[in-house]
PDB file of N, CA and C in Angstrom:
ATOM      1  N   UNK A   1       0.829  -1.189   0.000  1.00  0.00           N
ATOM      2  CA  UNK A   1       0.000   0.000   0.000  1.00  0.00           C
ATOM      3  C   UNK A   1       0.864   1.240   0.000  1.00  0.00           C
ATOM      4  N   UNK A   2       0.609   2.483  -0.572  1.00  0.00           N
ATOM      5  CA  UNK A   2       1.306   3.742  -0.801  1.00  0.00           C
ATOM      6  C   UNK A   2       0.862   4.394   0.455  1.00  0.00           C
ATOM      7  N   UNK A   3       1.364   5.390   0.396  1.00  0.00           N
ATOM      8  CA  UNK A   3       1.083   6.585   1.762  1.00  0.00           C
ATOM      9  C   UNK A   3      -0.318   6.768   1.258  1.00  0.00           C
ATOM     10  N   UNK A   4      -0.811   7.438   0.199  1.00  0.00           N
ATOM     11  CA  UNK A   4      -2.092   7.741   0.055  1.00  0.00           C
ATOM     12  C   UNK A   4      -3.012   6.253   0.519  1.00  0.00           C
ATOM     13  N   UNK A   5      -2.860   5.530   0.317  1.00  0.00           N
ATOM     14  CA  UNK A   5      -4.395   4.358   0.753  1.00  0.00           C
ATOM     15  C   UNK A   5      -3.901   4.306   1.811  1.00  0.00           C
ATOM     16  N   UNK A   6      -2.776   4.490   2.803  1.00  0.00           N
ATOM     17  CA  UNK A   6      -2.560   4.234   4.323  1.00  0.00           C
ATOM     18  C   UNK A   6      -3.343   5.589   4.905  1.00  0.00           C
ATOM     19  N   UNK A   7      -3.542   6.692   4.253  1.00  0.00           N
ATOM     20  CA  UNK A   7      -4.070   7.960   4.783  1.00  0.00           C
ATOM     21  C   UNK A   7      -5.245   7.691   4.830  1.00  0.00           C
ATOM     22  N   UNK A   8      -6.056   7.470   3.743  1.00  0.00           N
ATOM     23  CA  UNK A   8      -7.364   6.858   3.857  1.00  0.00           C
ATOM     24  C   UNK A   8      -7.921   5.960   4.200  1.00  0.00           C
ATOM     25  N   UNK A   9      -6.739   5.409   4.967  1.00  0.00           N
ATOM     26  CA  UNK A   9      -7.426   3.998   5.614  1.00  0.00           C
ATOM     27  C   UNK A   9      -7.212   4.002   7.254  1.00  0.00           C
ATOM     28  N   UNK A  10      -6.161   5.535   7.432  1.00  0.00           N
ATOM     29  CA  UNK A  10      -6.307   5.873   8.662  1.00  0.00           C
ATOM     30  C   UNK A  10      -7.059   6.819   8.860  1.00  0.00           C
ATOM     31  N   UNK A  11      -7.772   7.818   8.076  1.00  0.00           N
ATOM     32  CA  UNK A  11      -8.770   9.099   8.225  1.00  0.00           C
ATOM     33  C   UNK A  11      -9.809   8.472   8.159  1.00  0.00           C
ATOM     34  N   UNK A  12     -10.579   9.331   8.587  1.00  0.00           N
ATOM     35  CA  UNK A  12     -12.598   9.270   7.883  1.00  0.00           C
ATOM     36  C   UNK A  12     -12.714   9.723   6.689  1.00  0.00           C
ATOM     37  N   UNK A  13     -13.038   9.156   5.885  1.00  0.00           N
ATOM     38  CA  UNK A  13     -13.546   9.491   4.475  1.00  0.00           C
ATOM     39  C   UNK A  13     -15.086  10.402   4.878  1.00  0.00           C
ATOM     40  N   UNK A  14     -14.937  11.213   3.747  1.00  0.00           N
ATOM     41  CA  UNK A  14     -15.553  12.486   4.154  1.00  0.00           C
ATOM     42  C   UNK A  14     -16.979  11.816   3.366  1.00  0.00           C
ATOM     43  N   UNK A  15     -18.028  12.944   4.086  1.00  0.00           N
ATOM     44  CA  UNK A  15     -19.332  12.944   3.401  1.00  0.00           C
ATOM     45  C   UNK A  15     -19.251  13.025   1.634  1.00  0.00           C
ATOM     46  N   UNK A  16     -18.703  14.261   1.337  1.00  0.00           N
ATOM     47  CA  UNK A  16     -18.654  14.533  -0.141  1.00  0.00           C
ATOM     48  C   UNK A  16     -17.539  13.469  -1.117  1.00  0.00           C
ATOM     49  N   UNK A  17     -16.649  12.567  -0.251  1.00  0.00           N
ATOM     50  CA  UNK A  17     -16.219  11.638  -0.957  1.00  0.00           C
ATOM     51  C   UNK A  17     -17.374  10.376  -1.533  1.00  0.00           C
ATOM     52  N   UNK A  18     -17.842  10.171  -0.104  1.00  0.00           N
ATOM     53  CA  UNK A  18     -18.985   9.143  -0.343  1.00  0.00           C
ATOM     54  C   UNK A  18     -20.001   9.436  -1.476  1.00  0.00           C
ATOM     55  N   UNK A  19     -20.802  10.762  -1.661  1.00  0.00           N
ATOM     56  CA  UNK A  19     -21.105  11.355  -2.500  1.00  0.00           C
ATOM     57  C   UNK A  19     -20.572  11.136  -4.030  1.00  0.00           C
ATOM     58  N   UNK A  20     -19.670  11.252  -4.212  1.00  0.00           N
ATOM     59  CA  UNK A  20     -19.093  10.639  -5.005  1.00  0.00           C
ATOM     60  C   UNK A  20     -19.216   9.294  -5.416  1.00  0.00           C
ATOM     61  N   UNK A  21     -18.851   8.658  -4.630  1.00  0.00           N
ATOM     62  CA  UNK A  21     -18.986   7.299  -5.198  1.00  0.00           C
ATOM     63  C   UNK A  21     -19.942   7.246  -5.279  1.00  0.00           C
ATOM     64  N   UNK A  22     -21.308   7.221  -4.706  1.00  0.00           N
ATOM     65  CA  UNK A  22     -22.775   7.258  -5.193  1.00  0.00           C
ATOM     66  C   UNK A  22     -23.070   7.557  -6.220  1.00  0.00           C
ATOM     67  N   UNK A  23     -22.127   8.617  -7.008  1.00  0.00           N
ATOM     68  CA  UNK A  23     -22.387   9.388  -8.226  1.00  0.00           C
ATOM     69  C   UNK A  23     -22.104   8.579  -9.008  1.00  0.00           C
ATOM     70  N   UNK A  24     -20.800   7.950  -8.936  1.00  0.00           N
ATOM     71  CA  UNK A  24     -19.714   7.416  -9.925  1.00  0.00           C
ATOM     72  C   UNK A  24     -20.400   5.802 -10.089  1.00  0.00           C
ATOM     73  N   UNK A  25     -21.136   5.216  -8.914  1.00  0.00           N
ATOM     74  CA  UNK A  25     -21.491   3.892  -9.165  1.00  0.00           C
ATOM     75  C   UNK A  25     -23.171   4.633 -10.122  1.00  0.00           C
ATOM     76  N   UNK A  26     -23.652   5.655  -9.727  1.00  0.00           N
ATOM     77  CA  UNK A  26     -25.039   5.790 -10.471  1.00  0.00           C
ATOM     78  C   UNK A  26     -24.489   6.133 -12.059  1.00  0.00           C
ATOM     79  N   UNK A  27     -23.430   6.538 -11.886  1.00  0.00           N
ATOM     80  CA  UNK A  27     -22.948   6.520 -13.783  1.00  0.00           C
ATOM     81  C   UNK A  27     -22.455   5.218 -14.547  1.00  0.00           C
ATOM     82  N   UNK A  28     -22.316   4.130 -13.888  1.00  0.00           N
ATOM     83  CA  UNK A  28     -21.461   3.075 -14.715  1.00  0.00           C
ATOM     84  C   UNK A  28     -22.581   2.892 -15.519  1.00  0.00           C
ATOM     85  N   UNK A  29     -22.005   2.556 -16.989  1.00  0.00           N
ATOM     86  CA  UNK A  29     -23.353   1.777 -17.431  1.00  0.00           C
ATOM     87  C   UNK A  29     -23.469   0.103 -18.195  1.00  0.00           C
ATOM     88  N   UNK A  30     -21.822  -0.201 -17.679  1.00  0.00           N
ATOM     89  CA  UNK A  30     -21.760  -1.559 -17.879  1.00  0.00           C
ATOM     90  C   UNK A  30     -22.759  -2.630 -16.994  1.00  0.00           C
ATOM     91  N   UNK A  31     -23.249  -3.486 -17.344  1.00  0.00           N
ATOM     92  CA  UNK A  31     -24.405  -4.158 -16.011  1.00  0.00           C
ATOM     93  C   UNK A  31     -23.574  -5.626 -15.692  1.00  0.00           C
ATOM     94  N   UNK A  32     -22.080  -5.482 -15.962  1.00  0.00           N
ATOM     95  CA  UNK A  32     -21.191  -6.381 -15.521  1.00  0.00           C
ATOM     96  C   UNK A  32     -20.520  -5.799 -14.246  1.00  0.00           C
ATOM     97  N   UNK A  33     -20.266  -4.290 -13.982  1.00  0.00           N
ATOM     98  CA  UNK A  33     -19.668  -3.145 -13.327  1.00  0.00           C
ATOM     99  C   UNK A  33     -20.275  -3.573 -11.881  1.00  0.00           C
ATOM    100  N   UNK A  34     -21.803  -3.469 -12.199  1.00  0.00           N
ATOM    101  CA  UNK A  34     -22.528  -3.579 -11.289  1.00  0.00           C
ATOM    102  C   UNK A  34     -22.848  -5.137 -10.538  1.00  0.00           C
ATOM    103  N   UNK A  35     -22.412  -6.093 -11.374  1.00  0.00           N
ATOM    104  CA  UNK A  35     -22.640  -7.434 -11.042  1.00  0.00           C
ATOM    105  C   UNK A  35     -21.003  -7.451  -9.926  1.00  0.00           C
ATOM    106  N   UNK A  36     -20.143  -6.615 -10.735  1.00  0.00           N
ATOM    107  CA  UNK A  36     -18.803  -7.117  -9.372  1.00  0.00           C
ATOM    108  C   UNK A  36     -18.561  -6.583  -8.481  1.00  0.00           C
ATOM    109  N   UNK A  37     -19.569  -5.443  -8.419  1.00  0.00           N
ATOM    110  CA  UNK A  37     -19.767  -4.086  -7.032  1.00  0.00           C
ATOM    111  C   UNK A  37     -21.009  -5.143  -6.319  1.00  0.00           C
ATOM    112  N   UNK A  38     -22.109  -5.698  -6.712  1.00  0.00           N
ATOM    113  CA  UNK A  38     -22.800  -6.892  -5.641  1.00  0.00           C
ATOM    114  C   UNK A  38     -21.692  -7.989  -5.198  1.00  0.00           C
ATOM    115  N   UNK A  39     -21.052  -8.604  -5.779  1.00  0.00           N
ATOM    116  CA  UNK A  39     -19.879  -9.587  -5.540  1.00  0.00           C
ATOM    117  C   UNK A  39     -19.191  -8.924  -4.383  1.00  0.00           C
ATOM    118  N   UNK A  40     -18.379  -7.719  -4.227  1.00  0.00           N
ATOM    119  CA  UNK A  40     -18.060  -7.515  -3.207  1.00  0.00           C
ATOM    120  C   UNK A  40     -18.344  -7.139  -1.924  1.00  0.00           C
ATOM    121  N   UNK A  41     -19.973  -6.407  -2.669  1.00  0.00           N
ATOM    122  CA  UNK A  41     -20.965  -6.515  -1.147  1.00  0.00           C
ATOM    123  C   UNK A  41     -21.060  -8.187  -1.066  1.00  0.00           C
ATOM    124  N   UNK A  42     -21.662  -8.546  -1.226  1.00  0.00           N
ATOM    125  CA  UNK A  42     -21.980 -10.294  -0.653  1.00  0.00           C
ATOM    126  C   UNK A  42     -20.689 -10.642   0.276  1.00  0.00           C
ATOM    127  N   UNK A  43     -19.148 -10.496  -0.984  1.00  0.00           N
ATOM    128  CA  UNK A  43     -18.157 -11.138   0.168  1.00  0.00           C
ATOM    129  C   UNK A  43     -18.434 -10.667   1.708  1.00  0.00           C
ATOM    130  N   UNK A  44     -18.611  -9.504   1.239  1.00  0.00           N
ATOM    131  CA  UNK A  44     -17.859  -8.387   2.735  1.00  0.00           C
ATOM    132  C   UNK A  44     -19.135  -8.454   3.832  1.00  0.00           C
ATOM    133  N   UNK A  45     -19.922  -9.187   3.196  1.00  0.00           N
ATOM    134  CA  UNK A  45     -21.224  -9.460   4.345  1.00  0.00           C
ATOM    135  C   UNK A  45     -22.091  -8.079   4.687  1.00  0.00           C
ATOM    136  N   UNK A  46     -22.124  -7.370   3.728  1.00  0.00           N
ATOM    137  CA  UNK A  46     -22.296  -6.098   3.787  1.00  0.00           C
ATOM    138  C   UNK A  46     -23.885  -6.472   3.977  1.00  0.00           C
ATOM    139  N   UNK A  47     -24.950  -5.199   4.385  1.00  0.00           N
ATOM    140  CA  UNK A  47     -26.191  -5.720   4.538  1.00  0.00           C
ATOM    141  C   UNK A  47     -26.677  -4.862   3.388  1.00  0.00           C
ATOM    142  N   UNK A  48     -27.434  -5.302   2.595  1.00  0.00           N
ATOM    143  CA  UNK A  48     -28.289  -4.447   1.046  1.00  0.00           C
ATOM    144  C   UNK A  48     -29.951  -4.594   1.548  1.00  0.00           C
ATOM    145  N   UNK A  49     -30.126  -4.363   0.578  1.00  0.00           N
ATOM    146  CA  UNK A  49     -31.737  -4.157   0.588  1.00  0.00           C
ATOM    147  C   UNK A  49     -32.280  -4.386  -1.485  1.00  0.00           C
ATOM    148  N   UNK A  50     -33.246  -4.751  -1.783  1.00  0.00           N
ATOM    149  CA  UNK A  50     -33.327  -4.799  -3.394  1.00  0.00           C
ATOM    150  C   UNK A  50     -34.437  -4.676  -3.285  1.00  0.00           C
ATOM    151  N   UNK A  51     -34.702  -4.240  -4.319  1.00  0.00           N
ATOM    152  CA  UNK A  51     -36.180  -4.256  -5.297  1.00  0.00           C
ATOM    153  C   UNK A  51     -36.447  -4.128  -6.692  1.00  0.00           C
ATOM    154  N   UNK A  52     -37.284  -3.318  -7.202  1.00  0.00           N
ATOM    155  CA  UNK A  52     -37.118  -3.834  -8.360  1.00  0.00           C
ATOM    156  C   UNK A  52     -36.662  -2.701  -9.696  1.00  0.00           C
ATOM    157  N   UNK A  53     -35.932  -2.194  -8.605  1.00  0.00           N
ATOM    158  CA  UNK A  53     -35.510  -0.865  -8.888  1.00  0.00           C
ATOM    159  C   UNK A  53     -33.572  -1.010  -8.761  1.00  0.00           C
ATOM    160  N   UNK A  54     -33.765  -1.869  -8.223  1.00  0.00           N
ATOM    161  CA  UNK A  54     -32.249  -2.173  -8.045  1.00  0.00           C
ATOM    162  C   UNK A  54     -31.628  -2.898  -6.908  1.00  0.00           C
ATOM    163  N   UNK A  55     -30.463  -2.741  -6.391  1.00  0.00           N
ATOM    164  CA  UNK A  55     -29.881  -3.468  -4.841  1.00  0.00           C
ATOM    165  C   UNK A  55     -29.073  -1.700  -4.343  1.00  0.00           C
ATOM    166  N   UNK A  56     -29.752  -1.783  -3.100  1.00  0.00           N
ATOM    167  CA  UNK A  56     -29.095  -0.608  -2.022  1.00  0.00           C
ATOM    168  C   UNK A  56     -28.509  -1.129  -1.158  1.00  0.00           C
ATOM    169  N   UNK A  57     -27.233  -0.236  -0.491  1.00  0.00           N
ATOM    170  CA  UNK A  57     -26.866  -0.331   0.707  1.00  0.00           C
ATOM    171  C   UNK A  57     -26.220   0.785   0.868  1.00  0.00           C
ATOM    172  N   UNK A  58     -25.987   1.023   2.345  1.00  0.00           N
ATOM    173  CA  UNK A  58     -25.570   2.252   3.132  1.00  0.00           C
ATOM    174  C   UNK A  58     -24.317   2.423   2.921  1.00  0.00           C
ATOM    175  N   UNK A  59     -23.422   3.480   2.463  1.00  0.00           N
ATOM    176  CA  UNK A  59     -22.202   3.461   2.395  1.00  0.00           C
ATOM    177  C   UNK A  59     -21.571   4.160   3.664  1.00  0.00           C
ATOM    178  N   UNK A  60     -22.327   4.731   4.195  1.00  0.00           N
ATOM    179  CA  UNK A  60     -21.973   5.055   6.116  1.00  0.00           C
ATOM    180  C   UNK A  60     -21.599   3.740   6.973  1.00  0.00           C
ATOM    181  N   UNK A  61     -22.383   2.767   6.264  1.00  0.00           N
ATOM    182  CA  UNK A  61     -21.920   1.276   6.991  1.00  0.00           C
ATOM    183  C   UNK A  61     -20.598   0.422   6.829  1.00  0.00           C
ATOM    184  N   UNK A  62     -20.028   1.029   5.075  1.00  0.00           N
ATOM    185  CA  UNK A  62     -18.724   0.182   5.300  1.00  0.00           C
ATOM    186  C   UNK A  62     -18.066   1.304   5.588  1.00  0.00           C
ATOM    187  N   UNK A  63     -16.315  -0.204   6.325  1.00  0.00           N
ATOM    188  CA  UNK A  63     -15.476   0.963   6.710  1.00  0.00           C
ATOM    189  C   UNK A  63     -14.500   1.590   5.646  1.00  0.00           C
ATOM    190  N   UNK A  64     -13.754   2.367   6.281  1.00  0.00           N
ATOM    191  CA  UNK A  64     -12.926   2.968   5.774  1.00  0.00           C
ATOM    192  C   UNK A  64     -11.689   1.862   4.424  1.00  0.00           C
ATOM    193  N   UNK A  65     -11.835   0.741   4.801  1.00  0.00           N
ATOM    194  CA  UNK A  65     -10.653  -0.052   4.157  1.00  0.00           C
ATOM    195  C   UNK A  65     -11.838  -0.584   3.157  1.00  0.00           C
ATOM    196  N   UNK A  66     -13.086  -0.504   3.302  1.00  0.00           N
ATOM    197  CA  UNK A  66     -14.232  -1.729   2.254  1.00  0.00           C
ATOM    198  C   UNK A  66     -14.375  -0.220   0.891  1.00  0.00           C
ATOM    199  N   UNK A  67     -14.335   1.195   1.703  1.00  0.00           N
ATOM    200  CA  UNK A  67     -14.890   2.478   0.423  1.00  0.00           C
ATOM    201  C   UNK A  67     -13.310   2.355   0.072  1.00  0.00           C
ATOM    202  N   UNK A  68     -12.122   1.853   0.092  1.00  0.00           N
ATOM    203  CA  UNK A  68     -11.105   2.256  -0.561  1.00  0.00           C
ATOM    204  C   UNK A  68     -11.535   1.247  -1.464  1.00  0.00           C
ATOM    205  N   UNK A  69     -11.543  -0.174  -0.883  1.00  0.00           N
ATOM    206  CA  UNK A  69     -11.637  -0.991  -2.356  1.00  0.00           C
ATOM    207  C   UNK A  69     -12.588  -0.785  -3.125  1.00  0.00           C
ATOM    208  N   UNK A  70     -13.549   0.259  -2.791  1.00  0.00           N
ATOM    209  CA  UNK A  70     -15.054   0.192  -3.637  1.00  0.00           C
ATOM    210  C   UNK A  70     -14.178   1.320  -4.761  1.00  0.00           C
ATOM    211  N   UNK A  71     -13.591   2.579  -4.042  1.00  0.00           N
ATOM    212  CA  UNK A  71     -12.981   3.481  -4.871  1.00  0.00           C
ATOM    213  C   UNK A  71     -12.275   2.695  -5.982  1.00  0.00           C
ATOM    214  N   UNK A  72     -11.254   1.927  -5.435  1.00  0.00           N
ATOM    215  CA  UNK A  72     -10.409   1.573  -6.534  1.00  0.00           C
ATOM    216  C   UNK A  72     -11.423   0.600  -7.475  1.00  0.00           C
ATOM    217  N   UNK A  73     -12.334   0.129  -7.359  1.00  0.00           N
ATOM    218  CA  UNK A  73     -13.026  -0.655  -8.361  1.00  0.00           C
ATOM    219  C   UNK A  73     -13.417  -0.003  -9.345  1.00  0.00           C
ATOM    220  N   UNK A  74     -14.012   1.335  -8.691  1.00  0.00           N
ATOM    221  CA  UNK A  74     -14.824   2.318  -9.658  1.00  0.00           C
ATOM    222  C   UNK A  74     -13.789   3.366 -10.790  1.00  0.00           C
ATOM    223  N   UNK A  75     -12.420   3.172 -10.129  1.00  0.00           N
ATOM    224  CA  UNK A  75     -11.491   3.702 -10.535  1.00  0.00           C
ATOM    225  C   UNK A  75     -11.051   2.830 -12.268  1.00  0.00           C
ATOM    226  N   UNK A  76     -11.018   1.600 -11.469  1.00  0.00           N
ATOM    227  CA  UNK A  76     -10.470   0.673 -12.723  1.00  0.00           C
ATOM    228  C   UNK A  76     -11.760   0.367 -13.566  1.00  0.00           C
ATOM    229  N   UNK A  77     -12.894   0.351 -13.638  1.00  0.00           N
ATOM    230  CA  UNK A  77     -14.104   0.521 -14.214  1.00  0.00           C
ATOM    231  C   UNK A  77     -14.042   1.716 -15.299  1.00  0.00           C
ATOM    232  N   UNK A  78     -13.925   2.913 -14.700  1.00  0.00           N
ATOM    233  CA  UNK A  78     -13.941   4.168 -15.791  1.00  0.00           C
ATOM    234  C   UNK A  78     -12.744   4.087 -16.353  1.00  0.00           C
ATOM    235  N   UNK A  79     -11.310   3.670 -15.929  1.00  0.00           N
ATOM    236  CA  UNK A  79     -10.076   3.095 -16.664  1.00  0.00           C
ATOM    237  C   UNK A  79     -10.614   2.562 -18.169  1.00  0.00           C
ATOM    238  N   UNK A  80     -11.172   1.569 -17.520  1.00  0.00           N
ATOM    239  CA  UNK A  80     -11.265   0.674 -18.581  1.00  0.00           C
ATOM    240  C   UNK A  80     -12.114   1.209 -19.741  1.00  0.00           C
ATOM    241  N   UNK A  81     -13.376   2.137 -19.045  1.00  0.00           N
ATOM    242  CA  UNK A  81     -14.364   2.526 -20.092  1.00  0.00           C
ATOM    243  C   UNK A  81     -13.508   3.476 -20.907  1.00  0.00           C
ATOM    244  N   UNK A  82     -12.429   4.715 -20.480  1.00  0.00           N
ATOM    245  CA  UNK A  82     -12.118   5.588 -21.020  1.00  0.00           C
ATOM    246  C   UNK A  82     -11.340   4.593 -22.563  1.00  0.00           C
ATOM    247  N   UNK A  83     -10.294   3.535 -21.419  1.00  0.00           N
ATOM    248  CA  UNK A  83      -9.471   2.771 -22.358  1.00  0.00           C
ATOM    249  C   UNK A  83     -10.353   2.462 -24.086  1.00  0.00           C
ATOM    250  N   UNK A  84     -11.559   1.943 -23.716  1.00  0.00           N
ATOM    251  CA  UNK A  84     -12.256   1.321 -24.540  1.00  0.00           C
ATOM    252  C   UNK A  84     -12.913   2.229 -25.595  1.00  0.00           C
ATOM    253  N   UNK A  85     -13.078   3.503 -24.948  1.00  0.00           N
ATOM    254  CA  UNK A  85     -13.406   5.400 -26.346  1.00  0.00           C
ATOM    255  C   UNK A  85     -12.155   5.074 -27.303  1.00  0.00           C
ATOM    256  N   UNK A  86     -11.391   5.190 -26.080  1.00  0.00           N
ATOM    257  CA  UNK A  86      -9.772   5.210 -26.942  1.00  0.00           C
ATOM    258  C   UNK A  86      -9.583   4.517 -27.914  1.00  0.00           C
ATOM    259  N   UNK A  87      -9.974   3.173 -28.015  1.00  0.00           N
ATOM    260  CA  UNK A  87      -9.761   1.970 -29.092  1.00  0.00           C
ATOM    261  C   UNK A  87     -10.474   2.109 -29.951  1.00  0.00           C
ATOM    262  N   UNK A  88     -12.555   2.071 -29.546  1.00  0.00           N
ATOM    263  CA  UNK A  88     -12.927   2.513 -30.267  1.00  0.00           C
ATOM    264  C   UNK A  88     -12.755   3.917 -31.460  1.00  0.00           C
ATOM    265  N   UNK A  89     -12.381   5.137 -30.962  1.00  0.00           N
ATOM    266  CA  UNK A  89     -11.981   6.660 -31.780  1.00  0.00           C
ATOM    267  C   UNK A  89     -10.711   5.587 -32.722  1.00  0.00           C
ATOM    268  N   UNK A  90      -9.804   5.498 -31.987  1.00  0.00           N
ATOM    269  CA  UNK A  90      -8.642   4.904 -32.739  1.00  0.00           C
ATOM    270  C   UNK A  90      -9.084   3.595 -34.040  1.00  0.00           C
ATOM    271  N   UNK A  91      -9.940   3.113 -33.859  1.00  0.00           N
ATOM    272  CA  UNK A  91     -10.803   1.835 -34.916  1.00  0.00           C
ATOM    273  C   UNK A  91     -11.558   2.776 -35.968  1.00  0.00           C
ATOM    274  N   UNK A  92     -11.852   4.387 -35.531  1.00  0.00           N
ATOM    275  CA  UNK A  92     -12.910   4.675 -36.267  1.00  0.00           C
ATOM    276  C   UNK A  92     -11.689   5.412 -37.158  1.00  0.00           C
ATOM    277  N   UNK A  93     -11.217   5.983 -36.920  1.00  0.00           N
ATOM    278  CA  UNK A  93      -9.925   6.813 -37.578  1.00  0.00           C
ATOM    279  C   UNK A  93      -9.445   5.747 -38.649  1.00  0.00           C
ATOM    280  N   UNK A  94      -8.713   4.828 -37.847  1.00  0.00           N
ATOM    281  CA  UNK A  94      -8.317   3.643 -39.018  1.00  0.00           C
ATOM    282  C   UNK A  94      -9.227   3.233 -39.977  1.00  0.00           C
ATOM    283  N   UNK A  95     -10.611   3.226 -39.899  1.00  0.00           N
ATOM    284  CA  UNK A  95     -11.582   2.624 -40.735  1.00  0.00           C
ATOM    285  C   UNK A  95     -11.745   3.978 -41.842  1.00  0.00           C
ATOM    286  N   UNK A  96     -11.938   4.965 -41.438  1.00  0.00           N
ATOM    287  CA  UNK A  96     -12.068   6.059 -42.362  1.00  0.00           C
ATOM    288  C   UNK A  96     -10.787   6.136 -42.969  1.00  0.00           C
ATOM    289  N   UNK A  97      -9.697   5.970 -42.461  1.00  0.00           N
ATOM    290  CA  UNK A  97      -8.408   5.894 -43.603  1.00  0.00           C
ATOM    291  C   UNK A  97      -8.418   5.287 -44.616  1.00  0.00           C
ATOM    292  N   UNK A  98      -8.700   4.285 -44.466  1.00  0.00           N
ATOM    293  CA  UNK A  98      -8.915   2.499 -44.631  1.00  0.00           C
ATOM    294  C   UNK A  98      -9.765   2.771 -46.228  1.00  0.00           C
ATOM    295  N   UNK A  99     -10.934   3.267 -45.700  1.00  0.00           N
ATOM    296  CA  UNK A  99     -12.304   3.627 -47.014  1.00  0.00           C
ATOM    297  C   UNK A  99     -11.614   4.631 -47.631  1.00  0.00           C
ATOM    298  N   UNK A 100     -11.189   6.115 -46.902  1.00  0.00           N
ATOM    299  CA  UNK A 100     -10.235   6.800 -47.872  1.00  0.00           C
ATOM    300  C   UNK A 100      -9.475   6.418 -49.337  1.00  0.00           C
ATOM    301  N   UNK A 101      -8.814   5.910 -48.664  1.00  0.00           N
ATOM    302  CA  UNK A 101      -7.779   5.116 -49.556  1.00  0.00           C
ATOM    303  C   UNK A 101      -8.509   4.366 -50.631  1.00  0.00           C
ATOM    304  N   UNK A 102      -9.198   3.275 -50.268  1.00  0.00           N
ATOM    305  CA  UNK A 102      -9.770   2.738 -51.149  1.00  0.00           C
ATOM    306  C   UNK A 102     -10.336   3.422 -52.192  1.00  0.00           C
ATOM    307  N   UNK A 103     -11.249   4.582 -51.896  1.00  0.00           N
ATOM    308  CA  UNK A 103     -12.014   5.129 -53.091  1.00  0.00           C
ATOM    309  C   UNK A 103     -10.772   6.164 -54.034  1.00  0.00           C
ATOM    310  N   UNK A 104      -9.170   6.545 -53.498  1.00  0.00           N
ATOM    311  CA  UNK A 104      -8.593   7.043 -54.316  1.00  0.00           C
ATOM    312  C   UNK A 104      -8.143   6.518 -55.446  1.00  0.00           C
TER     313      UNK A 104
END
């Protein structure tokens, strides 16, 4: 672990961090994202609530070491989504070259 996750795993994570992640899990829009954010509630014995609207739970309830790993999940999640614009823009560029060419 770096100094930064030892800081946050010795502080209180603030209201407006939590906020955040509320935000950042209400933006994913992979429904795999969301299948491995339940996976780690279940491990962690976390308590949820569902309906048919979705699965809730309190993020005041986990601690400080369960919102770092939730952070870093959500971290490597938008990683990956940004990664994946990237490939895609980069596929679309190549494809318009690609047809370019051809019709010269």
């Amino acid at each position: 672990m770096n100094n930064i996750e030892l800081n946050i795993l010795e502080s209180t994570i603030t209201i407006t961090t939590k906020k955040n992640i509320q935000k950042n899990i209400e933006q994913l829009k992979n429904k795999n994202y969301y299948k491995q954010i339940f996976q780690f509630i279940l491990s962690q014995k976390i308590n949820y609530s569902e309906n048919s609207n979705g699965v809730f739970f309190n993020l005041n309830l986990l601690t400080n070491a369960q919102l770092s790993i939730l952070m870093n999940m959500i971290e490597s999640f938008q990683t990956t989504e940004l990664t994946k614009k990237n490939i895609e823009s980069e596929l679309d560029i190549t494809y318009n070259q690609y047809i370019t060419d051809i019709q010269k």
